[in-house]
N, C-alpha and C. Protein backbone atom coordinates (compact mmCIF):
# COMPACT_ATOMS: atom_id res chain seq x y z
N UNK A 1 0.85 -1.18 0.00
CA UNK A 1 0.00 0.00 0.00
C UNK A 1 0.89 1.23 0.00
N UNK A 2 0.36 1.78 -0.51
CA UNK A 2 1.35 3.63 -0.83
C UNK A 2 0.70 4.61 0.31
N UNK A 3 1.43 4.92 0.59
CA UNK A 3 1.05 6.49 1.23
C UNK A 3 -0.35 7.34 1.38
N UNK A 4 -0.31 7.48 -0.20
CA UNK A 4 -1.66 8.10 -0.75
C UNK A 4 -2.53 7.37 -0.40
N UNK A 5 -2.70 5.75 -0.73
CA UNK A 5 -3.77 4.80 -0.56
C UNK A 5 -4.29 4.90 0.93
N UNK A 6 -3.19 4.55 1.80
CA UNK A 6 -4.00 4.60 3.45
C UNK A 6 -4.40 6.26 3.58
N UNK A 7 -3.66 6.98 3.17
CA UNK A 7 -4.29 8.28 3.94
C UNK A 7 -5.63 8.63 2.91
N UNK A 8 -6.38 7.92 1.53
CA UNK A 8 -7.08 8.10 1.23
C UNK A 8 -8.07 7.08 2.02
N UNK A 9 -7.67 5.51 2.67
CA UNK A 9 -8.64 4.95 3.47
C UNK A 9 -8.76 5.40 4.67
N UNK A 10 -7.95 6.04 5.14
CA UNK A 10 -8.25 6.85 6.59
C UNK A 10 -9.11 8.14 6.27
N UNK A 11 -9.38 8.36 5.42
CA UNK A 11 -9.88 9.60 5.23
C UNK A 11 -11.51 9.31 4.97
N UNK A 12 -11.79 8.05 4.89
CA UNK A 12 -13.17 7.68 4.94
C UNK A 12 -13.74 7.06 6.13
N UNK A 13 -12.82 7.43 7.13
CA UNK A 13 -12.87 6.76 8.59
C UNK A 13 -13.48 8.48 9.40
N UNK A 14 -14.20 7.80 10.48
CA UNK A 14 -14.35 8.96 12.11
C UNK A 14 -12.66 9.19 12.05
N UNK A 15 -12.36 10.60 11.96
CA UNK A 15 -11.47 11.12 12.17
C UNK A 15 -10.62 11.15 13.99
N UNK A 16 -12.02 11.05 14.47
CA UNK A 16 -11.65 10.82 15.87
C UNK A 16 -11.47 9.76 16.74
N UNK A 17 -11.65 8.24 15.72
CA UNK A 17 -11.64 7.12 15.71
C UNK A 17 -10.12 6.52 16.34
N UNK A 18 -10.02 5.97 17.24
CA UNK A 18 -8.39 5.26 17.70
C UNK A 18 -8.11 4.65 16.39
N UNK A 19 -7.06 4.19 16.36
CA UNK A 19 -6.37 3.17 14.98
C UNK A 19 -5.73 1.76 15.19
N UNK A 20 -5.93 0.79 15.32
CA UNK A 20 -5.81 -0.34 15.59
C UNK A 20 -5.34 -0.99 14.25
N UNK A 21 -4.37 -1.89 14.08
CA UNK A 21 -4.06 -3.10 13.19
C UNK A 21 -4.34 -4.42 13.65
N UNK A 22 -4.52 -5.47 12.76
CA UNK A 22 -4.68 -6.77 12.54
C UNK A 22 -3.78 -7.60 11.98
N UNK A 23 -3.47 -8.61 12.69
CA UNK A 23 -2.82 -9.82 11.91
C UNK A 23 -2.89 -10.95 11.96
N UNK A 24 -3.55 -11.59 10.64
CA UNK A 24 -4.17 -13.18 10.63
C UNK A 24 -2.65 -13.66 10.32
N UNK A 25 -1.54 -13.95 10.15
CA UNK A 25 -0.40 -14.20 9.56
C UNK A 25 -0.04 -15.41 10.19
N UNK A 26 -0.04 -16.42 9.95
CA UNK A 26 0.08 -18.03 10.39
C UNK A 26 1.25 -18.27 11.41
N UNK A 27 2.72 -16.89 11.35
CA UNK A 27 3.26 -17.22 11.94
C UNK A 27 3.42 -16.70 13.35
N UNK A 28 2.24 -15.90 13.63
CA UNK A 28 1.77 -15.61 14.85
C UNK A 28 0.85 -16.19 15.37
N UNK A 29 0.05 -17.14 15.01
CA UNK A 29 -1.29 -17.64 15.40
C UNK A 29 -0.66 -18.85 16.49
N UNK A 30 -1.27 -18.82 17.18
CA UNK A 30 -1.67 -20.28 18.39
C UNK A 30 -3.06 -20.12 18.81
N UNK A 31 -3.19 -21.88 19.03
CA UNK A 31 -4.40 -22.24 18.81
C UNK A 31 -5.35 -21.51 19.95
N UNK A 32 -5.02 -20.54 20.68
CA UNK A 32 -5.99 -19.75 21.29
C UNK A 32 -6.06 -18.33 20.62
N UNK A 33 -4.92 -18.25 20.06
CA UNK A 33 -5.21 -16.77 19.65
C UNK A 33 -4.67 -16.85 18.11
N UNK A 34 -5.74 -16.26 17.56
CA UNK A 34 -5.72 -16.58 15.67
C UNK A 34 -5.34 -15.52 15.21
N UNK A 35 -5.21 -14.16 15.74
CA UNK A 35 -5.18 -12.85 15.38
C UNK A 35 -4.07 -12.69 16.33
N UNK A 36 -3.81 -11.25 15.66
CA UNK A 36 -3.01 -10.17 16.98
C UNK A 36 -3.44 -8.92 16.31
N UNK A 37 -3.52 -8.14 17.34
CA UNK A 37 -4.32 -6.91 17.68
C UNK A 37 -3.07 -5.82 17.86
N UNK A 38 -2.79 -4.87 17.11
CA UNK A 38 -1.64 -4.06 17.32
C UNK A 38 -2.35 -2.45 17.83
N UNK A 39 -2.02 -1.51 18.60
CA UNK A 39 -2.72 -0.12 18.48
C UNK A 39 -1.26 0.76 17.18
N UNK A 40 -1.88 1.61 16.88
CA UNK A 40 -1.09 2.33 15.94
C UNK A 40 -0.91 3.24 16.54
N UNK A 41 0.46 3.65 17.25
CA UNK A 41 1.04 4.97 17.71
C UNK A 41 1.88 5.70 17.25
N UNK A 42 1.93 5.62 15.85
CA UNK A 42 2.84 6.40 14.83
C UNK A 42 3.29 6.38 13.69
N UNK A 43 3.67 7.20 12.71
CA UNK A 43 4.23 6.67 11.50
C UNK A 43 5.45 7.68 11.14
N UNK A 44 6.02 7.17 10.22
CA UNK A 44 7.84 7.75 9.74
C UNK A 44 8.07 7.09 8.66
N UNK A 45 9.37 7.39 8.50
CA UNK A 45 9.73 6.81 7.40
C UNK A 45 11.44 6.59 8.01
N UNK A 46 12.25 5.88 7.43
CA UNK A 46 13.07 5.60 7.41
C UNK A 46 14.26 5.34 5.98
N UNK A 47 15.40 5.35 5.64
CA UNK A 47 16.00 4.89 4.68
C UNK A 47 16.30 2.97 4.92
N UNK A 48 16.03 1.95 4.18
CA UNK A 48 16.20 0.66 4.47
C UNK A 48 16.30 -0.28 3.03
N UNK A 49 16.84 -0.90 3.70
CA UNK A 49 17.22 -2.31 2.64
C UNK A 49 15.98 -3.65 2.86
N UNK A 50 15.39 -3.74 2.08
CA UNK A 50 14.44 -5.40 1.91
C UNK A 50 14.76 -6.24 1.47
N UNK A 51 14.52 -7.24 1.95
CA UNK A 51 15.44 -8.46 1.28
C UNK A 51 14.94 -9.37 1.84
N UNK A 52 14.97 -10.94 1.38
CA UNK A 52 14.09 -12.01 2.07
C UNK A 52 15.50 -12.86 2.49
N UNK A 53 15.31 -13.20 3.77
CA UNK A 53 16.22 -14.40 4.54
C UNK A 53 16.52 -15.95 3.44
N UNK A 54 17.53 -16.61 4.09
CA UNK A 54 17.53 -17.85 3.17
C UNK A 54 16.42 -18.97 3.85
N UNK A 55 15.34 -18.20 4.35
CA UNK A 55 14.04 -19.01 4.39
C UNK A 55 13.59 -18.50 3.62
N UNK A 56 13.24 -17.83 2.93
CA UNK A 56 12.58 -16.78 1.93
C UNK A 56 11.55 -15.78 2.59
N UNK A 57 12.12 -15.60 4.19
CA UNK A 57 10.91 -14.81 5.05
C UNK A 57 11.42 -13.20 4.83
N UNK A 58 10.45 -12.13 4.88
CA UNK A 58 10.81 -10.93 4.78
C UNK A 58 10.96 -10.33 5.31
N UNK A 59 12.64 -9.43 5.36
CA UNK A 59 13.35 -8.95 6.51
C UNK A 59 14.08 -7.65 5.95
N UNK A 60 14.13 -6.51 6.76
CA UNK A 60 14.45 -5.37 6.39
C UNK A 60 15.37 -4.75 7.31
N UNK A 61 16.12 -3.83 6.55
CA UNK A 61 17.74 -3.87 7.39
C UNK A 61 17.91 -1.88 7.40
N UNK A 62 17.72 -1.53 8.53
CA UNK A 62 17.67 -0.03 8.34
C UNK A 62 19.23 0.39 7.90
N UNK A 63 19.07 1.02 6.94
CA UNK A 63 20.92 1.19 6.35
C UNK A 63 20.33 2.27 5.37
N UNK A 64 21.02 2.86 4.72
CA UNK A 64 21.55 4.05 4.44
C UNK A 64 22.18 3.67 2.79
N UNK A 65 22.72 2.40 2.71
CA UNK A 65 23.99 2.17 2.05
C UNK A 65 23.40 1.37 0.60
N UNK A 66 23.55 0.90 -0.02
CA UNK A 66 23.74 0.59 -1.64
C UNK A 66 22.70 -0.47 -1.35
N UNK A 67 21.28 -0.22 -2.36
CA UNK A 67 20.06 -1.00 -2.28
C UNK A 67 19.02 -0.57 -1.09
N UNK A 68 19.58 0.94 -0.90
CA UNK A 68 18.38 1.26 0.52
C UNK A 68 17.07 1.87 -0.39
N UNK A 69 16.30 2.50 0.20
CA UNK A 69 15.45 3.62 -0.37
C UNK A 69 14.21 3.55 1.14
N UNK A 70 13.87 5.11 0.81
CA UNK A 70 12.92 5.49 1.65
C UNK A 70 11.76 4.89 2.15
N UNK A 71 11.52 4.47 2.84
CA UNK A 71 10.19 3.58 2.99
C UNK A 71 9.49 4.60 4.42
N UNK A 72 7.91 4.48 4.29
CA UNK A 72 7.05 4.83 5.44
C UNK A 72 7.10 3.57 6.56
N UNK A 73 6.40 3.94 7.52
CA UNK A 73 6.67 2.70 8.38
C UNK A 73 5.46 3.01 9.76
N UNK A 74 3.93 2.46 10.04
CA UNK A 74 3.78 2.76 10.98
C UNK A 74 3.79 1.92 12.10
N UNK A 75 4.22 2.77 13.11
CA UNK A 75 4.47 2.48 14.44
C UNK A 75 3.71 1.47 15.20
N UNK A 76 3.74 0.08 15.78
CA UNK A 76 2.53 -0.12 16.67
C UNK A 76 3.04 -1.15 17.23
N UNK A 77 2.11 -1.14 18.33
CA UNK A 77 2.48 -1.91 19.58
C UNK A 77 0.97 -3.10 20.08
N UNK A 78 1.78 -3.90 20.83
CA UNK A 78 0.49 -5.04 21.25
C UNK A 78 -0.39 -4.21 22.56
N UNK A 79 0.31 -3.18 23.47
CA UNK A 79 -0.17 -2.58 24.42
C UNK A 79 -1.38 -1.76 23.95
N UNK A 80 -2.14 -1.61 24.73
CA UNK A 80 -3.08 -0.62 24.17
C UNK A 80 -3.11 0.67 24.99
């Protein structure tokens, strides 16, 4: 998702609405808890490198240096 895209889906939201994330992602799930529930306390951006592990899992390396580029990034935590 781009930039433009969430701040055009937030923009069809209660402005005064908290912000919460979701994640069905298999490698968080146990058999009591299928989800995880994140609150959103921020966003930035950073300069970083992406790249997938020799599991082929996806992992990002904050650097500066040859293969970086700007990425957004928001903030969130399991606390509420």
């Amino acid at each position: 998702m781009k930039v433009k895209d969430l701040i055009a889906a937030l923009g069809k939201l209660d402005p005064n609405s908290d912000v919460y994330g979701y994640c069905e992602d298999e490698s968080l799930q146990t058999t009591e808890k299928l989800f995880s529930v994140f609150f959103i306390d921020g966003a930035n951006d950073h300069m970083a490198v992406t790249e997938r592990n020799e599991k082929g899992n996806p992992t990002v390396k904050f650097d500066s240096g040859p293969g970086s580029r700007k990425l957004a990034f928001v903030n969130m935590t399991a606390d509420f």
